[in-house]
Protein backbone atom coordinates (compact mmCIF):
# COMPACT_ATOMS: atom_id res chain seq x y z
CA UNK A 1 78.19 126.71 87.01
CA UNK A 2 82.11 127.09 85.74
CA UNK A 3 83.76 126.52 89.28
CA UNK A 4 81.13 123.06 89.11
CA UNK A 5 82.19 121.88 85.72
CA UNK A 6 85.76 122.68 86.83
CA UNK A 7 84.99 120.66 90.37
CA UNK A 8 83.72 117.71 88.21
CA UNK A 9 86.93 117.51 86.37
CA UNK A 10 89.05 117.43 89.03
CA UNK A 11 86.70 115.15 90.48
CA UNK A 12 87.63 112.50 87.90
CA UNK A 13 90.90 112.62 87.50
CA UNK A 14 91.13 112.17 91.32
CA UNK A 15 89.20 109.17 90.89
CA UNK A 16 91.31 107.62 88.29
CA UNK A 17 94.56 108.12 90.63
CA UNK A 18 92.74 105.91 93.22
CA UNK A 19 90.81 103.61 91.04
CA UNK A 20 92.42 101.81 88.36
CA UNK A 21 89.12 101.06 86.51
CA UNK A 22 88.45 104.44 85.86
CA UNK A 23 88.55 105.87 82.14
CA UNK A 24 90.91 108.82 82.86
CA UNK A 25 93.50 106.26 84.42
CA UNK A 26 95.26 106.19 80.98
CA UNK A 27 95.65 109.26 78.82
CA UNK A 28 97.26 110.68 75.78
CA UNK A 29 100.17 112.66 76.46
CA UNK A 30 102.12 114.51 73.70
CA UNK A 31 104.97 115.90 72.99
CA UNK A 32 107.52 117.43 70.42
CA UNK A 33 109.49 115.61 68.99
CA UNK A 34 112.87 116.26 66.44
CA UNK A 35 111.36 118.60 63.13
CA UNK A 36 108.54 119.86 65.51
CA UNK A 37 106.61 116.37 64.86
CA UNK A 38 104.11 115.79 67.56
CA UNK A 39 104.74 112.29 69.21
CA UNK A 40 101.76 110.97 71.74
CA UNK A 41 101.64 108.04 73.59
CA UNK A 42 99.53 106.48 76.07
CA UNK A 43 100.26 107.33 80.20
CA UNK A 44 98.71 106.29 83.24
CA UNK A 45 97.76 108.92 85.68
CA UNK A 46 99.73 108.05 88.83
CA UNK A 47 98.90 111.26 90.93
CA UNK A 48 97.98 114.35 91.33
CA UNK A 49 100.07 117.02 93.34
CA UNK A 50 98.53 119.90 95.48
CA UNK A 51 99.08 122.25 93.32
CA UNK A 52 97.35 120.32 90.71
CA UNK A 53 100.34 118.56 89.00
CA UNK A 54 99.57 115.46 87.05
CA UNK A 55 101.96 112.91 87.90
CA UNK A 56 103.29 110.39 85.32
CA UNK A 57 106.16 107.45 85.66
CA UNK A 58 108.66 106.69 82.58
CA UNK A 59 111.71 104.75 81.80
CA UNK A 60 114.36 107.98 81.44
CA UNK A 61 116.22 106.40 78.59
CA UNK A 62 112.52 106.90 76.50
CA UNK A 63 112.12 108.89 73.07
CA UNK A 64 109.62 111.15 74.98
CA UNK A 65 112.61 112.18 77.49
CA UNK A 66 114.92 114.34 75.00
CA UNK A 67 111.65 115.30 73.08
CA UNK A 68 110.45 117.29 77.07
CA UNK A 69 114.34 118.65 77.56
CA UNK A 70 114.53 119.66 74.34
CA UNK A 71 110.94 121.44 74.44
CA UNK A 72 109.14 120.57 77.61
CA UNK A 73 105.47 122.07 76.34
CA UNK A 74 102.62 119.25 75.82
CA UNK A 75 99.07 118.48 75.91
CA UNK A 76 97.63 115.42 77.61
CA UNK A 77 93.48 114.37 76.71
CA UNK A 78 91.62 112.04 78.78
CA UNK A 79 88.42 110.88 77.28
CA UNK A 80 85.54 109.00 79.13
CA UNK A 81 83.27 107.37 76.90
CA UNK A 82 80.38 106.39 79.37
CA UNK A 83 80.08 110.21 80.76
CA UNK A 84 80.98 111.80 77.43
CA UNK A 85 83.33 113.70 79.01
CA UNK A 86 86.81 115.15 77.30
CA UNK A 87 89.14 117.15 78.93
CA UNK A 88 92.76 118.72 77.20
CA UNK A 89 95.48 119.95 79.00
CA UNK A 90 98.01 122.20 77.96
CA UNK A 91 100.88 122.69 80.43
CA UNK A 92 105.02 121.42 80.87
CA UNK A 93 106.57 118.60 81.92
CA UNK A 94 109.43 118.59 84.37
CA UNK A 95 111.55 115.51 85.08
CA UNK A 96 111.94 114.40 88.97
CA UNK A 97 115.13 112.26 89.14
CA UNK A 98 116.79 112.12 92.97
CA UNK A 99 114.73 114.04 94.54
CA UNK A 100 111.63 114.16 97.19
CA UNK A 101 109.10 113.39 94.70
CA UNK A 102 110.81 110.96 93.11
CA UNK A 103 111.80 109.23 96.09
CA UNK A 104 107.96 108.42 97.65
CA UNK A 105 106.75 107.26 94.10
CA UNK A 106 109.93 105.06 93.21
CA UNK A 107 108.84 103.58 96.66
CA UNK A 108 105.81 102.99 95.82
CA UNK A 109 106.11 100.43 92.72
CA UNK A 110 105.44 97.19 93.64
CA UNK A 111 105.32 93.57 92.46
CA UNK A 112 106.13 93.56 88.60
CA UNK A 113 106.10 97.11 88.10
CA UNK A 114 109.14 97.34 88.54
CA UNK A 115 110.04 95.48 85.15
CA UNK A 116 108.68 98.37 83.36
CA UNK A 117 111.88 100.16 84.60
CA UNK A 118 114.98 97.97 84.66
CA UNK A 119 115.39 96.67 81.13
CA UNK A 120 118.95 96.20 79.99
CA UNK A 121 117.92 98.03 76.76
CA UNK A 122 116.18 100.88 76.42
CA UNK A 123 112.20 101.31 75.35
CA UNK A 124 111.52 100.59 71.56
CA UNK A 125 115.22 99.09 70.39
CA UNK A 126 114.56 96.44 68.76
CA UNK A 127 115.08 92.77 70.09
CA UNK A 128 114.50 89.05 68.78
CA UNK A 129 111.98 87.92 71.27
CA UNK A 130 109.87 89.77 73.45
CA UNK A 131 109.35 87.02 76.01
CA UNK A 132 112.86 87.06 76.61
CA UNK A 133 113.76 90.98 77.36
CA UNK A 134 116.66 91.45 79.64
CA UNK A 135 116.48 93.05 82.77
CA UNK A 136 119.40 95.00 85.26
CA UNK A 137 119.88 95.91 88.76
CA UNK A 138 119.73 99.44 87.33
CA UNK A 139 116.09 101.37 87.90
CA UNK A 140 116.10 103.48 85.03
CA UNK A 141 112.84 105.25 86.32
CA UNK A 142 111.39 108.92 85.56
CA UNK A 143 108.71 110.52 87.50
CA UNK A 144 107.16 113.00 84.97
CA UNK A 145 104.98 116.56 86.60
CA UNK A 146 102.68 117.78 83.92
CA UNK A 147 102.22 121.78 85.44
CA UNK A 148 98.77 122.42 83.57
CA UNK A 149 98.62 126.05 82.35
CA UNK A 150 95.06 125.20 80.71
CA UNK A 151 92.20 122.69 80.67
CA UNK A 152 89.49 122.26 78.10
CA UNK A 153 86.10 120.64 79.48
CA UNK A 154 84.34 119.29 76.99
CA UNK A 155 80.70 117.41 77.77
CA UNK A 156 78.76 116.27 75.24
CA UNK A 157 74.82 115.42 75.55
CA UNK A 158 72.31 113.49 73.88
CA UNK A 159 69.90 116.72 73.52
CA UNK A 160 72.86 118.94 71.61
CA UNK A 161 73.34 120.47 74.74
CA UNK A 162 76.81 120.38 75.15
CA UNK A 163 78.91 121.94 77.67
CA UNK A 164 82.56 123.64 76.43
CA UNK A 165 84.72 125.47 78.94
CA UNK A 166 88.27 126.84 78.95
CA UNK A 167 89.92 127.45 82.40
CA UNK A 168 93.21 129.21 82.42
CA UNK A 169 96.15 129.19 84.98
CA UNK A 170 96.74 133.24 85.22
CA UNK A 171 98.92 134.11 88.38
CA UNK A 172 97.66 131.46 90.39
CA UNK A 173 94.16 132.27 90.09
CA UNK A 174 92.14 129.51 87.24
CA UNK A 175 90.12 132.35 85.04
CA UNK A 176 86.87 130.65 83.48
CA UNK A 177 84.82 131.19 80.86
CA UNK A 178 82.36 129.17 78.52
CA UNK A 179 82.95 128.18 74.79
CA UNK A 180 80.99 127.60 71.76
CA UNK A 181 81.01 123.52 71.67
């Protein structure tokens, strides 16, 4: 029964790569930020690696960039509110500039996507009209690897019922066990 809850979750979030109407599209990620504040903000899921990477795009001049090199550790939760169905990651973030990966998904952006990336200024300075924002030649854009370590499934049911697993990255292998919900 742990290997199907586990299934179902990856289930899901493969879903939410491909279809943009699903509830784990968008999720919370957080980080640390300066005085070991935790800072979250809402993602959207752009992929999923192999290996089980969650894939995430970002303007690089962002807060959220020094908060990962200075301490790359976060959590990201995705919630779905039809299935009941929570799951919390704990893993690090690495940064892809100039490389393979970032490379195929910088090619992929399309139409006005690309906006979200070429801002004269960087995310949250302040400006005097927001239907006027400034934009460069310069793509200032971040593709973001979330290596999971551990997932929390968390299902909750009408009868009380509710279903609470932990599954932990241990040498490669995901160990699995139940929890008291």
């Amino acid at each position: 029964m742990l290997n199907d809850l586990f299934q179902e979750a990856w289930k899901a979030l493969n879903l939410a790569v491909t279809g943009k109407e699903h509830p784990f599209n968008f999720c919370s990620l957080a980080t640390i930020g300066k005085n070991v504040s935790v800072r979250q903000r809402t993602v959207v899921l752009r992929g999923i690696t192999e290996n089980k990477s969650l894939l995430f795009y970002t303007d690089l001049r962002s807060n959220k960039i020094k908060q990962i090199q200075h301490n790359p550790k976060a959590n990201a939760l995705f919630y779905d509110s039809k299935t009941q169905l929570q799951l919390v990651f704990k893993g690090t973030l690495l940064i892809h500039t100039n490389d393979e990966a970032w490379e195929e998904h910088k090619d992929s952006i399309g139409g006005n996507a690309i906006n979200n990336y070429n801002t004269l200024l960087p995310p949250g300075k302040p400006i005097k009209n927001p239907f006027t924002v400034e934009r460069t030649e310069n793509l200032h854009f971040g593709l973001l690897e979330f290596i999971p370590v551990r997932m929390e499934f968390l299902k909750l049911k009408e009868d009380s019922n509710h279903l609470r697993a932990r599954f932990r990255l241990d040498e490669g292998i995901w160990k699995q066990t139940f929890l008291v919900p």
